[in-house]
Structure formats: C-alpha cells, structure tokens
PDB file of N, CA and C in Angstrom:
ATOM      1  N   UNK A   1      -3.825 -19.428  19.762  1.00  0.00           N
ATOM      2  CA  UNK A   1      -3.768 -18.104  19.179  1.00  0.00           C
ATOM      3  C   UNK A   1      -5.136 -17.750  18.606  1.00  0.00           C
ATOM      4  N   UNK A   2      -5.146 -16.576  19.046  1.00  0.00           N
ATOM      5  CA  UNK A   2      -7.096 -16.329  18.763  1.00  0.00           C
ATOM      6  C   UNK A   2      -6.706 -14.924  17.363  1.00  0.00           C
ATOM      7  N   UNK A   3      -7.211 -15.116  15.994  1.00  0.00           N
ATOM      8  CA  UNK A   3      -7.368 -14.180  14.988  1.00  0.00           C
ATOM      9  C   UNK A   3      -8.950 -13.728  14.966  1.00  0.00           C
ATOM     10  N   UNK A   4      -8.636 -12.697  14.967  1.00  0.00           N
ATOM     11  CA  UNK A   4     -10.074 -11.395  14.557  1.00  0.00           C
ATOM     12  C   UNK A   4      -9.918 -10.647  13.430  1.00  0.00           C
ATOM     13  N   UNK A   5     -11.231 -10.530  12.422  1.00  0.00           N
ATOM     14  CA  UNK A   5     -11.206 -10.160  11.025  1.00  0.00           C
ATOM     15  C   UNK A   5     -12.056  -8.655  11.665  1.00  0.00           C
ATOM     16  N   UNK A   6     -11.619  -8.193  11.099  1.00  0.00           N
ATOM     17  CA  UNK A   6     -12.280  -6.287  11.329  1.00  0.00           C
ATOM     18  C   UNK A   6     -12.747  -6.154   9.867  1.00  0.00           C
ATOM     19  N   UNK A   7     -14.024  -5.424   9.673  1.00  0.00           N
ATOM     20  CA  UNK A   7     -14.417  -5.498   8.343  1.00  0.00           C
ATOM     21  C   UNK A   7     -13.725  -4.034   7.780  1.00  0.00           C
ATOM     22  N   UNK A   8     -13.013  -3.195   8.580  1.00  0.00           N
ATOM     23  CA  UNK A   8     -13.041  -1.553   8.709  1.00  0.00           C
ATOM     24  C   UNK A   8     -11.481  -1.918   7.718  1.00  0.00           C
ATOM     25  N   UNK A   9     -10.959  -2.713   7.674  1.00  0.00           N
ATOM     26  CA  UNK A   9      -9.338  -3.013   7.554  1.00  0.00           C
ATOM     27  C   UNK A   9      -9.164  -4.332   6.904  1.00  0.00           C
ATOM     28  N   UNK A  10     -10.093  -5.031   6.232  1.00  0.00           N
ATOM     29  CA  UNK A  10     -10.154  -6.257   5.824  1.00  0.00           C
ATOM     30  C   UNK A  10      -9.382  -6.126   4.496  1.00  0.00           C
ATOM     31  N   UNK A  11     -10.157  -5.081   3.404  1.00  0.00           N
ATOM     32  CA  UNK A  11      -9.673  -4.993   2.029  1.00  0.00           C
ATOM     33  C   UNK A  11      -8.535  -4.409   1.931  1.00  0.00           C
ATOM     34  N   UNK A  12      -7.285  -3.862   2.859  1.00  0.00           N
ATOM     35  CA  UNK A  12      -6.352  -2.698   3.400  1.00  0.00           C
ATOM     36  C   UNK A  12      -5.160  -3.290   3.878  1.00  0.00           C
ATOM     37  N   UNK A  13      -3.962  -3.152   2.890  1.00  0.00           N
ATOM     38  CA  UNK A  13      -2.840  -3.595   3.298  1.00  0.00           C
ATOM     39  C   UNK A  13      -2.426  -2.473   4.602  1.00  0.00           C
ATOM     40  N   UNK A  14      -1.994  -2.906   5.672  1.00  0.00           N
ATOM     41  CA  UNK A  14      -1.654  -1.814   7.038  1.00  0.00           C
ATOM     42  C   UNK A  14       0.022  -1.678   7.548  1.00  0.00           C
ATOM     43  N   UNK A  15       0.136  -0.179   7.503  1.00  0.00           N
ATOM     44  CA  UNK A  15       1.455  -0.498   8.519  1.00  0.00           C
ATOM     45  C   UNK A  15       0.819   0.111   9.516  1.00  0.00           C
ATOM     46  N   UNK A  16       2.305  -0.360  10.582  1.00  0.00           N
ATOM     47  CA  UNK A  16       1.993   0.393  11.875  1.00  0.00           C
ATOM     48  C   UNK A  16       2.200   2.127  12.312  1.00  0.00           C
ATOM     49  N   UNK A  17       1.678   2.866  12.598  1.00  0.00           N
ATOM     50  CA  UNK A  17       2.203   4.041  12.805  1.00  0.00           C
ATOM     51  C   UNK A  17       2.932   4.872  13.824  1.00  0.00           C
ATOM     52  N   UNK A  18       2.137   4.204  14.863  1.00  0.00           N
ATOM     53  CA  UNK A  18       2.073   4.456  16.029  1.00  0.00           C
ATOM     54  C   UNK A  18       1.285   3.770  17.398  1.00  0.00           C
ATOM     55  N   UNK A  19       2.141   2.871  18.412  1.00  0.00           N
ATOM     56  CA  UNK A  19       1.501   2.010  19.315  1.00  0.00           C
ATOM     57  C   UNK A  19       1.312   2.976  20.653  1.00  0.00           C
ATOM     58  N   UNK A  20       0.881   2.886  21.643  1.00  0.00           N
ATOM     59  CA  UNK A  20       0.467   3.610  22.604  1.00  0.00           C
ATOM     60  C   UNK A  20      -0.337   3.026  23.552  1.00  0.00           C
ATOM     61  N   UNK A  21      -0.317   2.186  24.663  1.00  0.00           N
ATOM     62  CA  UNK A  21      -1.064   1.527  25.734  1.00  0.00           C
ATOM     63  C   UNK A  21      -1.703   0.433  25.406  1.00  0.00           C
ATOM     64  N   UNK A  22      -3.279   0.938  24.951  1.00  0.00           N
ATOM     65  CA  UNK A  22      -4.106  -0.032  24.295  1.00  0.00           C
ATOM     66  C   UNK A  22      -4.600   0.363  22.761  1.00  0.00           C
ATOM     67  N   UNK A  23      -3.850   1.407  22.308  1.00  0.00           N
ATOM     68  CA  UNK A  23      -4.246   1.972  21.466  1.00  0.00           C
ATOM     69  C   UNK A  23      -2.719   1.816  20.181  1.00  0.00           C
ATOM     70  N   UNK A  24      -3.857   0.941  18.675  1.00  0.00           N
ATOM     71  CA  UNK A  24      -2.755   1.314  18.045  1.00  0.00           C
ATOM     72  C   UNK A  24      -3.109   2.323  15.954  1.00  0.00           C
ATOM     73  N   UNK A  25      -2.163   2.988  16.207  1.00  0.00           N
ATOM     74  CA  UNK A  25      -2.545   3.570  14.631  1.00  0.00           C
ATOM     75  C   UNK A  25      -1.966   2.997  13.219  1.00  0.00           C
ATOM     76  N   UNK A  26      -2.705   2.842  12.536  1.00  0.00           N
ATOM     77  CA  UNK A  26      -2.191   2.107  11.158  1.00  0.00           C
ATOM     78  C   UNK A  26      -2.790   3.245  10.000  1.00  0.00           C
ATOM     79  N   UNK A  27      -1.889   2.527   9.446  1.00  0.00           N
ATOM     80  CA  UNK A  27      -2.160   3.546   8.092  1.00  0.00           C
ATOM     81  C   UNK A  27      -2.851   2.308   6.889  1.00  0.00           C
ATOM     82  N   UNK A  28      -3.761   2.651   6.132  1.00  0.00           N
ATOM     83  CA  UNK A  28      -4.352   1.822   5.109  1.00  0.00           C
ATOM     84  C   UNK A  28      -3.873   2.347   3.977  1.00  0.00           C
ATOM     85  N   UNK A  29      -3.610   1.447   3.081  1.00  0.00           N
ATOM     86  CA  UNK A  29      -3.463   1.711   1.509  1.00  0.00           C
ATOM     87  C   UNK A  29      -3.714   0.399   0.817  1.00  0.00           C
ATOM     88  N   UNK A  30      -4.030   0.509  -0.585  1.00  0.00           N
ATOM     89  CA  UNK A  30      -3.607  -0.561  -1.048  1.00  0.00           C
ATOM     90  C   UNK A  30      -2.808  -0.268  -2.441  1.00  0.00           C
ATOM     91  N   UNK A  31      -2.291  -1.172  -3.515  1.00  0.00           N
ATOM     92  CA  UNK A  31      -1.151  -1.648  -3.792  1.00  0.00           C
ATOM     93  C   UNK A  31      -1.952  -1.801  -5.098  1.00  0.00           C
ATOM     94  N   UNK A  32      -2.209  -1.152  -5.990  1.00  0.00           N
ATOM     95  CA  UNK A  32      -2.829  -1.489  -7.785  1.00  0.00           C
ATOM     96  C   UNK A  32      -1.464  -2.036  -8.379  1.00  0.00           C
ATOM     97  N   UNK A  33      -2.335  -1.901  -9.591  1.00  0.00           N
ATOM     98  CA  UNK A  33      -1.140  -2.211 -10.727  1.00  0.00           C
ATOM     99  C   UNK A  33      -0.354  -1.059 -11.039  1.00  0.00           C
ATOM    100  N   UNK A  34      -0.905  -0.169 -10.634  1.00  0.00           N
ATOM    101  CA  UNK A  34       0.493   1.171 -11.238  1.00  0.00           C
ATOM    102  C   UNK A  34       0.298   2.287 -10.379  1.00  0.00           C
ATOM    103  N   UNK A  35      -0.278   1.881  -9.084  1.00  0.00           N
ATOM    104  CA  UNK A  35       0.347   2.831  -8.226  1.00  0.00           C
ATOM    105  C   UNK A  35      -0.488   2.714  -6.981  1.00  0.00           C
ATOM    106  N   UNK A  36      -0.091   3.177  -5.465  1.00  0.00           N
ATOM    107  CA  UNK A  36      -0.595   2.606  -4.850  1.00  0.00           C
ATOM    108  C   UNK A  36      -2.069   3.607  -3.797  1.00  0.00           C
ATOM    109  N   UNK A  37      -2.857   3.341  -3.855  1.00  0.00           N
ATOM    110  CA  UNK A  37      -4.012   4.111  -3.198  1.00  0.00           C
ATOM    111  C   UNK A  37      -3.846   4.420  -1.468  1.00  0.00           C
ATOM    112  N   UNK A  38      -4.309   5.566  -1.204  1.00  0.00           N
ATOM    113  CA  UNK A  38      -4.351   5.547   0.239  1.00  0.00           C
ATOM    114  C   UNK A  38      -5.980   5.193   0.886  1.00  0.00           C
ATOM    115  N   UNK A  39      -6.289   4.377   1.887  1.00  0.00           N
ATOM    116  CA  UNK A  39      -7.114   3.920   2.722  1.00  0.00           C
ATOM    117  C   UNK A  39      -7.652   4.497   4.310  1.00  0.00           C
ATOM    118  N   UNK A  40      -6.506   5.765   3.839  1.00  0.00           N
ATOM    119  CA  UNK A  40      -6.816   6.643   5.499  1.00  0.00           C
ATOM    120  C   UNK A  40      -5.802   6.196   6.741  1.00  0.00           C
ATOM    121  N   UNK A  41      -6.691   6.159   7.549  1.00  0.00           N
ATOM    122  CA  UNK A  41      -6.025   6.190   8.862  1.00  0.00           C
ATOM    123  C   UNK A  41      -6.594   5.290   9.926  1.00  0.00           C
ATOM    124  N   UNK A  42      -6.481   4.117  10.538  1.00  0.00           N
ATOM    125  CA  UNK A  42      -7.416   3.448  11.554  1.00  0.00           C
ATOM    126  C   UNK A  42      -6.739   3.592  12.874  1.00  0.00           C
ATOM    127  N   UNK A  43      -7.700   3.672  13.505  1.00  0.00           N
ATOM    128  CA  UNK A  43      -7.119   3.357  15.283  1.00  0.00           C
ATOM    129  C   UNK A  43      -7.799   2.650  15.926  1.00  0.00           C
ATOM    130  N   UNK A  44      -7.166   1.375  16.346  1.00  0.00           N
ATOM    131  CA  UNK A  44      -7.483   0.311  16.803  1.00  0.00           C
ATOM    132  C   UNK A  44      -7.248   0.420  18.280  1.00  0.00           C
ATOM    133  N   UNK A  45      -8.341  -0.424  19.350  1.00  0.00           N
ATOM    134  CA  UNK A  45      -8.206  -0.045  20.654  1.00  0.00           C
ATOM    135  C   UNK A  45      -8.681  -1.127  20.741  1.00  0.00           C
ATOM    136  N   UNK A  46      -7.622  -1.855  21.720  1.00  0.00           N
ATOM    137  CA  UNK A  46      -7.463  -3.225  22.577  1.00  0.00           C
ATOM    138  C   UNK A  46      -8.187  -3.098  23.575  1.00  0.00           C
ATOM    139  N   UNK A  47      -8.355  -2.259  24.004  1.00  0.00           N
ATOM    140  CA  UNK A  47      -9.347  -2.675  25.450  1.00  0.00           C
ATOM    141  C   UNK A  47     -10.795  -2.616  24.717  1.00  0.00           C
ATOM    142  N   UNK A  48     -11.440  -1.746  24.055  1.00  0.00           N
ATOM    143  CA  UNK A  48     -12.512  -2.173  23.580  1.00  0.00           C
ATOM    144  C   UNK A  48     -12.592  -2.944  22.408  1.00  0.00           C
ATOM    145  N   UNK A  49     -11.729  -3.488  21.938  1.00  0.00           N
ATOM    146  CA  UNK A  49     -11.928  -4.498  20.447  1.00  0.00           C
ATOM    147  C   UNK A  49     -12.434  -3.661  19.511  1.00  0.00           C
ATOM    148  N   UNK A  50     -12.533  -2.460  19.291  1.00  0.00           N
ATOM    149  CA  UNK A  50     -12.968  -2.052  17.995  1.00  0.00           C
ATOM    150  C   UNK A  50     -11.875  -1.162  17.216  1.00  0.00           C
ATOM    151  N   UNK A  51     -12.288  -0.488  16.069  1.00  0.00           N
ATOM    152  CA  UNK A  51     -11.208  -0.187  14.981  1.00  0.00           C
ATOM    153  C   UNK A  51     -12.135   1.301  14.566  1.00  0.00           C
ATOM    154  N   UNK A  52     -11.114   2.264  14.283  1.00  0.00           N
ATOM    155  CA  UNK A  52     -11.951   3.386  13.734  1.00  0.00           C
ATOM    156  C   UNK A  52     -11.383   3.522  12.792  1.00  0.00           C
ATOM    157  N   UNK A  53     -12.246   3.936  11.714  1.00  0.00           N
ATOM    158  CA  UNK A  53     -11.329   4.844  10.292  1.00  0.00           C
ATOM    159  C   UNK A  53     -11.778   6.058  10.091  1.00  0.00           C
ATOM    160  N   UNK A  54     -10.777   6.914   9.586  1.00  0.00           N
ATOM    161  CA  UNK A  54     -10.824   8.132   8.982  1.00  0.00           C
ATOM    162  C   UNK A  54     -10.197   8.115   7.770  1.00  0.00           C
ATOM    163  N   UNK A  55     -11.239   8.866   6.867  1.00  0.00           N
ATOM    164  CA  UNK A  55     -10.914   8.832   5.323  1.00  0.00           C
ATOM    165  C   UNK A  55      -9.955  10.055   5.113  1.00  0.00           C
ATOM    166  N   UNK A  56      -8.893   9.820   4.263  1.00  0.00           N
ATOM    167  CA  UNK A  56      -8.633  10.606   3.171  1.00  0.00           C
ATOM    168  C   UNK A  56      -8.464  10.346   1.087  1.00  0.00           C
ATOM    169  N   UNK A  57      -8.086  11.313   0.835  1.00  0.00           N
ATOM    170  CA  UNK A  57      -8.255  11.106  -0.607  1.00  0.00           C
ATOM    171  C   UNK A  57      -7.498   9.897  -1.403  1.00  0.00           C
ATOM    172  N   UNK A  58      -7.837   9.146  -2.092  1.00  0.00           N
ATOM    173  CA  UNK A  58      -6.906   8.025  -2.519  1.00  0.00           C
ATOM    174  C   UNK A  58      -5.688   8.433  -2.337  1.00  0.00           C
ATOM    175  N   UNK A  59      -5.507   9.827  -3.450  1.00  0.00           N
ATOM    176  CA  UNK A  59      -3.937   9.801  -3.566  1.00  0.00           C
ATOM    177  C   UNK A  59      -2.889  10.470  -2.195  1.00  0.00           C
ATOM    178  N   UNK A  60      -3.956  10.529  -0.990  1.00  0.00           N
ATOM    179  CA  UNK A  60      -3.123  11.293  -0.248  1.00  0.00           C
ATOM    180  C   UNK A  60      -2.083   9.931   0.969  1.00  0.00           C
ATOM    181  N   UNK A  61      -1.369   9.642   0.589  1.00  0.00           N
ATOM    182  CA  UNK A  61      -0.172   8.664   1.044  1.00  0.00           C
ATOM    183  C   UNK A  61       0.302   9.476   2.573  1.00  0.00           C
ATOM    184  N   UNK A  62      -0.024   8.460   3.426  1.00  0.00           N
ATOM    185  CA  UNK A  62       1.099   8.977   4.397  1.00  0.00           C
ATOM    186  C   UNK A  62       2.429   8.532   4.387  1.00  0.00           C
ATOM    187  N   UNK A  63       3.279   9.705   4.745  1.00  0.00           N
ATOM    188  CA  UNK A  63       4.904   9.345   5.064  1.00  0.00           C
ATOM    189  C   UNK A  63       5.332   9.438   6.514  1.00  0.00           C
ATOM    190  N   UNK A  64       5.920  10.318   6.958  1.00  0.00           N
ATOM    191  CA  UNK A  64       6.603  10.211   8.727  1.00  0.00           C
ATOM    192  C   UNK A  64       5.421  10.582   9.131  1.00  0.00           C
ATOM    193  N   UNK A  65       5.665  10.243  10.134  1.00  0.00           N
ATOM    194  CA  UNK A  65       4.775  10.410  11.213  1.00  0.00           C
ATOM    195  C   UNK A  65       5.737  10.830  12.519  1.00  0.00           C
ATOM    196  N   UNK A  66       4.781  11.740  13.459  1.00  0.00           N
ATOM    197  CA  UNK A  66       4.835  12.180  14.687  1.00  0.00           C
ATOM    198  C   UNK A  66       4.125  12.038  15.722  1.00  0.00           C
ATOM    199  N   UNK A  67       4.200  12.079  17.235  1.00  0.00           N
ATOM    200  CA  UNK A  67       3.164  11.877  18.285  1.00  0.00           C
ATOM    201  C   UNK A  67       3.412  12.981  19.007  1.00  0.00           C
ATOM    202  N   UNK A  68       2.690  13.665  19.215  1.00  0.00           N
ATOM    203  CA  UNK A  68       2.786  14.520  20.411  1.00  0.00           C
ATOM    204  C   UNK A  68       1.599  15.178  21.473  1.00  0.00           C
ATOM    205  N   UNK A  69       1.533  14.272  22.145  1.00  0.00           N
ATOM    206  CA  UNK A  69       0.431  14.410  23.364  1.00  0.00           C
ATOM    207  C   UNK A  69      -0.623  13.807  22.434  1.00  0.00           C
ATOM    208  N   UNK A  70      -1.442  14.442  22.308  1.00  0.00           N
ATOM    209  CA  UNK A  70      -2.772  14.175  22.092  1.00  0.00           C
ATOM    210  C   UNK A  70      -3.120  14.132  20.715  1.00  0.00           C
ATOM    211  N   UNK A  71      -2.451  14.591  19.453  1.00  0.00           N
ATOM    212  CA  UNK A  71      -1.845  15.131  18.463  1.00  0.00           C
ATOM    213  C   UNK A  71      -1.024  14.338  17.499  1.00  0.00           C
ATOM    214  N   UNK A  72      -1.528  13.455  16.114  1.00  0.00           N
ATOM    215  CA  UNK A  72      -0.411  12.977  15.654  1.00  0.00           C
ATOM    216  C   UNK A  72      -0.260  13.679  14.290  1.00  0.00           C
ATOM    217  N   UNK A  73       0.870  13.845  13.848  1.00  0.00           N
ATOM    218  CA  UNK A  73       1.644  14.937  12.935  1.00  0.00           C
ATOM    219  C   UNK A  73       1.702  13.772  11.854  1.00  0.00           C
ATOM    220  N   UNK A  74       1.196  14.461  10.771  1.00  0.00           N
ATOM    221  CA  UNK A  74       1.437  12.909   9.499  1.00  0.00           C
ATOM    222  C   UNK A  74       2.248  14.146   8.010  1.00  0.00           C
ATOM    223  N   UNK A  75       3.074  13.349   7.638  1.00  0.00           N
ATOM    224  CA  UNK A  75       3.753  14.018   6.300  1.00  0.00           C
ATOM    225  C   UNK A  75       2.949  13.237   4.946  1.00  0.00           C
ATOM    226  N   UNK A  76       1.875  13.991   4.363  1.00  0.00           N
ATOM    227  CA  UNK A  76       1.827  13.553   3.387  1.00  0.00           C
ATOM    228  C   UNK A  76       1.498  14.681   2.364  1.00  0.00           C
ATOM    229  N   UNK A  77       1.957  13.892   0.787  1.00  0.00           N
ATOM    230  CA  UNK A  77       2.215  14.436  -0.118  1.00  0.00           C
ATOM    231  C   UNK A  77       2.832  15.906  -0.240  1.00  0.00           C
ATOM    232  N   UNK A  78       4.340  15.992   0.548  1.00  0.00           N
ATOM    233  CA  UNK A  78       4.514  17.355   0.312  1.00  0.00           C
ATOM    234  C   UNK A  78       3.741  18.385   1.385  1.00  0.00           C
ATOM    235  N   UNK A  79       3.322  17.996   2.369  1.00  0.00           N
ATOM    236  CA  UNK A  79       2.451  18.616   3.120  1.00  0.00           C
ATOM    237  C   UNK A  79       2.601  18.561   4.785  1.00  0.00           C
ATOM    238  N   UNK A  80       2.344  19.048   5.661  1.00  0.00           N
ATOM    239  CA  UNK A  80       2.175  18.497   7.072  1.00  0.00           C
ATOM    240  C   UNK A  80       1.031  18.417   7.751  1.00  0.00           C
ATOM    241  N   UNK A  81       0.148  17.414   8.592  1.00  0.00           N
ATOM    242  CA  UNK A  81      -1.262  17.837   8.971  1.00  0.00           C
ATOM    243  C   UNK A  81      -1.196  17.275  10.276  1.00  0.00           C
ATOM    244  N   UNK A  82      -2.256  18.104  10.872  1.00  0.00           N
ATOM    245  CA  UNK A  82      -2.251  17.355  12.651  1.00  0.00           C
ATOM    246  C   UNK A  82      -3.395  16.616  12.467  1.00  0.00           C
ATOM    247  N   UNK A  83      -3.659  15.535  13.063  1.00  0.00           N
ATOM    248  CA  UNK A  83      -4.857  14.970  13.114  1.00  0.00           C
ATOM    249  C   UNK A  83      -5.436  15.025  14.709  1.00  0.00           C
ATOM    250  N   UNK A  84      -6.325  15.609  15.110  1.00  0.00           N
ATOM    251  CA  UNK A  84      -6.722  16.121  16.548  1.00  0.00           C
ATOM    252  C   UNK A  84      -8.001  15.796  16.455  1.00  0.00           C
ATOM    253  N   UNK A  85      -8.524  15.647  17.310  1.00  0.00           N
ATOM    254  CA  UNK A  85     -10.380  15.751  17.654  1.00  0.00           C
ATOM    255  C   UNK A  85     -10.531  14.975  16.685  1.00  0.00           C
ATOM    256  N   UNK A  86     -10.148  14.224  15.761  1.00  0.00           N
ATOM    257  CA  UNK A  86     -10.971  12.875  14.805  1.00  0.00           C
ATOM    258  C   UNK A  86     -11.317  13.859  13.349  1.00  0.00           C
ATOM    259  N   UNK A  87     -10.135  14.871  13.259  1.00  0.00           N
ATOM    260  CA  UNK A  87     -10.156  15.822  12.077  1.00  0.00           C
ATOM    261  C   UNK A  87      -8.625  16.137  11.545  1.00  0.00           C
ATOM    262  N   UNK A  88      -8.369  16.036  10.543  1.00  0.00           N
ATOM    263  CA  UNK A  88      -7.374  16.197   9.406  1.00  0.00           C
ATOM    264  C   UNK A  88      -7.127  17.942   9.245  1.00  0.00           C
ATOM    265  N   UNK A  89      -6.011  18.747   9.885  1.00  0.00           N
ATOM    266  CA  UNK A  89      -5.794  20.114   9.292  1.00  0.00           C
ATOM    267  C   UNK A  89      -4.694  20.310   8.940  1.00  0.00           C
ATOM    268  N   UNK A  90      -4.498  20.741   7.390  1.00  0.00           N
ATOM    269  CA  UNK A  90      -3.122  20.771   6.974  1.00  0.00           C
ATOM    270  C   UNK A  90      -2.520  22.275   7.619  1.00  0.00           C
ATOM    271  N   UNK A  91      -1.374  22.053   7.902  1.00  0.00           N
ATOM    272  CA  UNK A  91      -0.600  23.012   8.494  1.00  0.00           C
ATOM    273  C   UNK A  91       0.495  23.724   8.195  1.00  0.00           C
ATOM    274  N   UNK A  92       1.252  22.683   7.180  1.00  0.00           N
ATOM    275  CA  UNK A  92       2.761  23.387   6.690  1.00  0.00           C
ATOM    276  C   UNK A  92       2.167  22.659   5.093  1.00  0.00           C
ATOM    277  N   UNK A  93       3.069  23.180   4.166  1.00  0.00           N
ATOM    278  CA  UNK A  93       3.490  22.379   2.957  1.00  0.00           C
ATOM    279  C   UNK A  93       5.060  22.644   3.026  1.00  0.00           C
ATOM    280  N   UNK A  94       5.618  21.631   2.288  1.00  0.00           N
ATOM    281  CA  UNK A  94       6.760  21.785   2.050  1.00  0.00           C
ATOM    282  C   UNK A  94       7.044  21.769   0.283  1.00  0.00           C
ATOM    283  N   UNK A  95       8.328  22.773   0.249  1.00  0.00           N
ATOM    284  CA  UNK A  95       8.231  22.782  -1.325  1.00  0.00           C
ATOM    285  C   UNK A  95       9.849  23.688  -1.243  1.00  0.00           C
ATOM    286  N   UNK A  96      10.731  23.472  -2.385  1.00  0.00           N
ATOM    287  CA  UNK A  96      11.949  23.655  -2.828  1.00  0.00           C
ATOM    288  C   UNK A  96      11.266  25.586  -2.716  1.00  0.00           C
ATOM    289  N   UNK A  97      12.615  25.884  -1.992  1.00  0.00           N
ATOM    290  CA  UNK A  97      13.051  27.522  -2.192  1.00  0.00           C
ATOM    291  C   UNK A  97      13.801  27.814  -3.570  1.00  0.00           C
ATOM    292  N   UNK A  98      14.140  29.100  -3.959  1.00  0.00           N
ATOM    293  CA  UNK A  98      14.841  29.458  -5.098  1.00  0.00           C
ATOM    294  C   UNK A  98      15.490  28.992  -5.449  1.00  0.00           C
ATOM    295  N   UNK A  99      16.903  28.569  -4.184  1.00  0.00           N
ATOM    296  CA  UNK A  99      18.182  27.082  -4.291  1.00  0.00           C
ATOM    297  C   UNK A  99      17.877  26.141  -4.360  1.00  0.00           C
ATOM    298  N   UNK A 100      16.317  25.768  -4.358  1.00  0.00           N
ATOM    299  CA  UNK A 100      16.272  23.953  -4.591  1.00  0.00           C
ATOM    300  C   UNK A 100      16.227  23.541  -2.871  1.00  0.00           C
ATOM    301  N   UNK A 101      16.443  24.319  -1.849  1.00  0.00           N
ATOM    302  CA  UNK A 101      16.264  23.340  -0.346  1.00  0.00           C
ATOM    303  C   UNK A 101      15.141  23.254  -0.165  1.00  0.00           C
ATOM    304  N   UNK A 102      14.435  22.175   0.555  1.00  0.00           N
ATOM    305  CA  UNK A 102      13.576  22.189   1.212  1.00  0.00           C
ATOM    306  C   UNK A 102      12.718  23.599   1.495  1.00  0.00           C
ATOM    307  N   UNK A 103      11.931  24.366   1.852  1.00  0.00           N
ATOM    308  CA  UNK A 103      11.270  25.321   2.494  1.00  0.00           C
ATOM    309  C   UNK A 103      10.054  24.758   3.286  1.00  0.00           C
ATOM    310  N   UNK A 104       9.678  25.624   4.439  1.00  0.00           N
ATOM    311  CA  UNK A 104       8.380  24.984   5.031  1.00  0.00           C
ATOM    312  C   UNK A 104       7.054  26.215   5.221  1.00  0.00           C
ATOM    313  N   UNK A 105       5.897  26.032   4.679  1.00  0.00           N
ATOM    314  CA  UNK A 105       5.145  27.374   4.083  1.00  0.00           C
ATOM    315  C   UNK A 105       3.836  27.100   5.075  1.00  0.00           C
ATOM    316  N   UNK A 106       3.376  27.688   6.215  1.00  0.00           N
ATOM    317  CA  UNK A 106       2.482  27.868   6.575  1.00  0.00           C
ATOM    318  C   UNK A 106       1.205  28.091   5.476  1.00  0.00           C
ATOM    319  N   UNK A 107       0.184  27.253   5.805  1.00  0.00           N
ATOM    320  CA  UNK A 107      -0.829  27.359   4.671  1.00  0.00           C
ATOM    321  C   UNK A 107      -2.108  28.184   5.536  1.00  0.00           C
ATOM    322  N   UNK A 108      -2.840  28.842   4.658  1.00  0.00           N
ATOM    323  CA  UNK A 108      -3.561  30.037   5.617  1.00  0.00           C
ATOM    324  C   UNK A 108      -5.235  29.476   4.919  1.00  0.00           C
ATOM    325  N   UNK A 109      -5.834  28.986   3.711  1.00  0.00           N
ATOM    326  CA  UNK A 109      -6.715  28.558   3.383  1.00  0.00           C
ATOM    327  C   UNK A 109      -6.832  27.151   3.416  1.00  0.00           C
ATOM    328  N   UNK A 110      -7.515  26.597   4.195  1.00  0.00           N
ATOM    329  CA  UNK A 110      -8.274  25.696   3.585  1.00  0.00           C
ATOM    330  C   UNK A 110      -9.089  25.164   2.538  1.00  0.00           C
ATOM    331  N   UNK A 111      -9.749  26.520   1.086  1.00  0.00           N
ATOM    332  CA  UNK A 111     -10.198  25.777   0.160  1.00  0.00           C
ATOM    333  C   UNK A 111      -9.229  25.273  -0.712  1.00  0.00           C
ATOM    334  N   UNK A 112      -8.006  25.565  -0.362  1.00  0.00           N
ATOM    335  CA  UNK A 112      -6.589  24.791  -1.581  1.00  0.00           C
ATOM    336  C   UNK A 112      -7.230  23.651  -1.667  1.00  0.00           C
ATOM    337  N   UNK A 113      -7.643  22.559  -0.536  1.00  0.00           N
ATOM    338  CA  UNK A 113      -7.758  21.618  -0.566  1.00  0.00           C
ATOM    339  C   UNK A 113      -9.319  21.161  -1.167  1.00  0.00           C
ATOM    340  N   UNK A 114      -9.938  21.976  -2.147  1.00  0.00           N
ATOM    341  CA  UNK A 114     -11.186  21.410  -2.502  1.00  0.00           C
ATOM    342  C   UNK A 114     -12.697  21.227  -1.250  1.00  0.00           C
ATOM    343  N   UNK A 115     -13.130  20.217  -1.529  1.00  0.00           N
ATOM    344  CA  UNK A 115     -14.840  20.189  -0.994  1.00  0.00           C
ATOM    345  C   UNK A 115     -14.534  18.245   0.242  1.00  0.00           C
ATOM    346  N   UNK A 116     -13.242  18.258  -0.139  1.00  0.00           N
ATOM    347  CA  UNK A 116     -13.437  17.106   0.449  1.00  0.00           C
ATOM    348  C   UNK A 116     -13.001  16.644   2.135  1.00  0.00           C
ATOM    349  N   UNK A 117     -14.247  16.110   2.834  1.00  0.00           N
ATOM    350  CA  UNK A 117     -14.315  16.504   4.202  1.00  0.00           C
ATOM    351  C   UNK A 117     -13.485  15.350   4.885  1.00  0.00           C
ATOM    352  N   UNK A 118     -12.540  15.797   5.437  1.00  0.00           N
ATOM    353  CA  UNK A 118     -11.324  15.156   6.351  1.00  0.00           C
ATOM    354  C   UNK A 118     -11.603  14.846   7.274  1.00  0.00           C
ATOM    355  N   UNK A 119     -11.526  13.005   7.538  1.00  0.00           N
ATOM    356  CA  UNK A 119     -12.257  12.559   9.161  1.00  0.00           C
ATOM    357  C   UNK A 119     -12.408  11.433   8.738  1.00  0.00           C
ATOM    358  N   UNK A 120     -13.688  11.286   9.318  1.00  0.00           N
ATOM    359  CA  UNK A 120     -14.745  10.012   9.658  1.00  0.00           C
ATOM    360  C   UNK A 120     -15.558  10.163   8.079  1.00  0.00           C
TER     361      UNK A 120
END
C-alpha cells in the first residue's frame, strides 16, 4: 500500500463530496475548541497526482452538495453557490418566510458578500 502526504490538505480534516472518474472533491475544515473552521474546497485528480484548493471564509461551512455537468452546487451557511470556472457565485439564500417555511431569495449583489475574493 503506497501513502502520499499533499501539503495543500495536510493541516485539514476532509470529507468526501463528490467522486467522478479520476477526479475527487473534498471539503476542508478543521475542528477548534468551540467551533469548527472551514478550509475551502480541494479537487484532487488521480491521473495527474495533484490537489487544488480554493479558499473560502473560515466561517463559511459547506453542507449538501450537488453535481451537475460541469457545475457543483454547495449549501452553505443559509445560502446556495455554484462553483464553475474555479470561482464561487452565490445564487440563492435561503431564509424563513412570514410562516416560518423555508423561502428561496435570488441574490442580485454581490457586495453583500464584502471584499473577499472567492477561488484560488
């Protein structure tokens, strides 16, 4: 059995997100004392042995995830984003209607989200 240390994913507890041919996606976080940080996003590719990361903000946690074509759909914090071309665009938020259900809110600005650049 042959183990390989990636320096991109070394300090980064990983799940899996999504497998696909030679290609697989993990999600990074790690695990403090009182709460747990996010580490982004890596995609690892078996045929060439290497690992990519894309940053996001500590606190931004991924939850479900989606695949579609070319396109993976990530739920985090209350939010929905496609990740395409090796770039992060939020697309829906989700947030309680008047009754308390669920609602899903097309977001039309991008500076909601501050100065901080989604990717690589």
């Amino acid at each position: 059995m042959e183990f390989n240390f990636y320096k991109e994913i070394a300090d980064w507890s990983t799940s899996v997100i999504d497998v696909e041919n030679d290609r697989v996606w993990l999600e990074l976080y790690r695990h403090g004392e009182y709460e747990t940080y996010s580490g982004g996003l890596a995609l690892y590719n078996s045929k060439e042995n290497t690992f990519k990361r894309y940053h996001l903000p500590s606190n931004y946690l991924i939850g479900n995830t989606a695949k579609l074509e070319d396109e993976l759909y990530l739920e985090i914090n209350d939010k929905v984003f496609v990740f395409s071309n090796e770039k992060f665009s939020p697309i829906l938020t989700i947030s309680p209607d008047i009754n308390g259900k669920p609602a899903l809110n097309f977001i039309e600005d991008m500076n909601d989200f501050g100065d901080f650049e989604w990717g690589v």
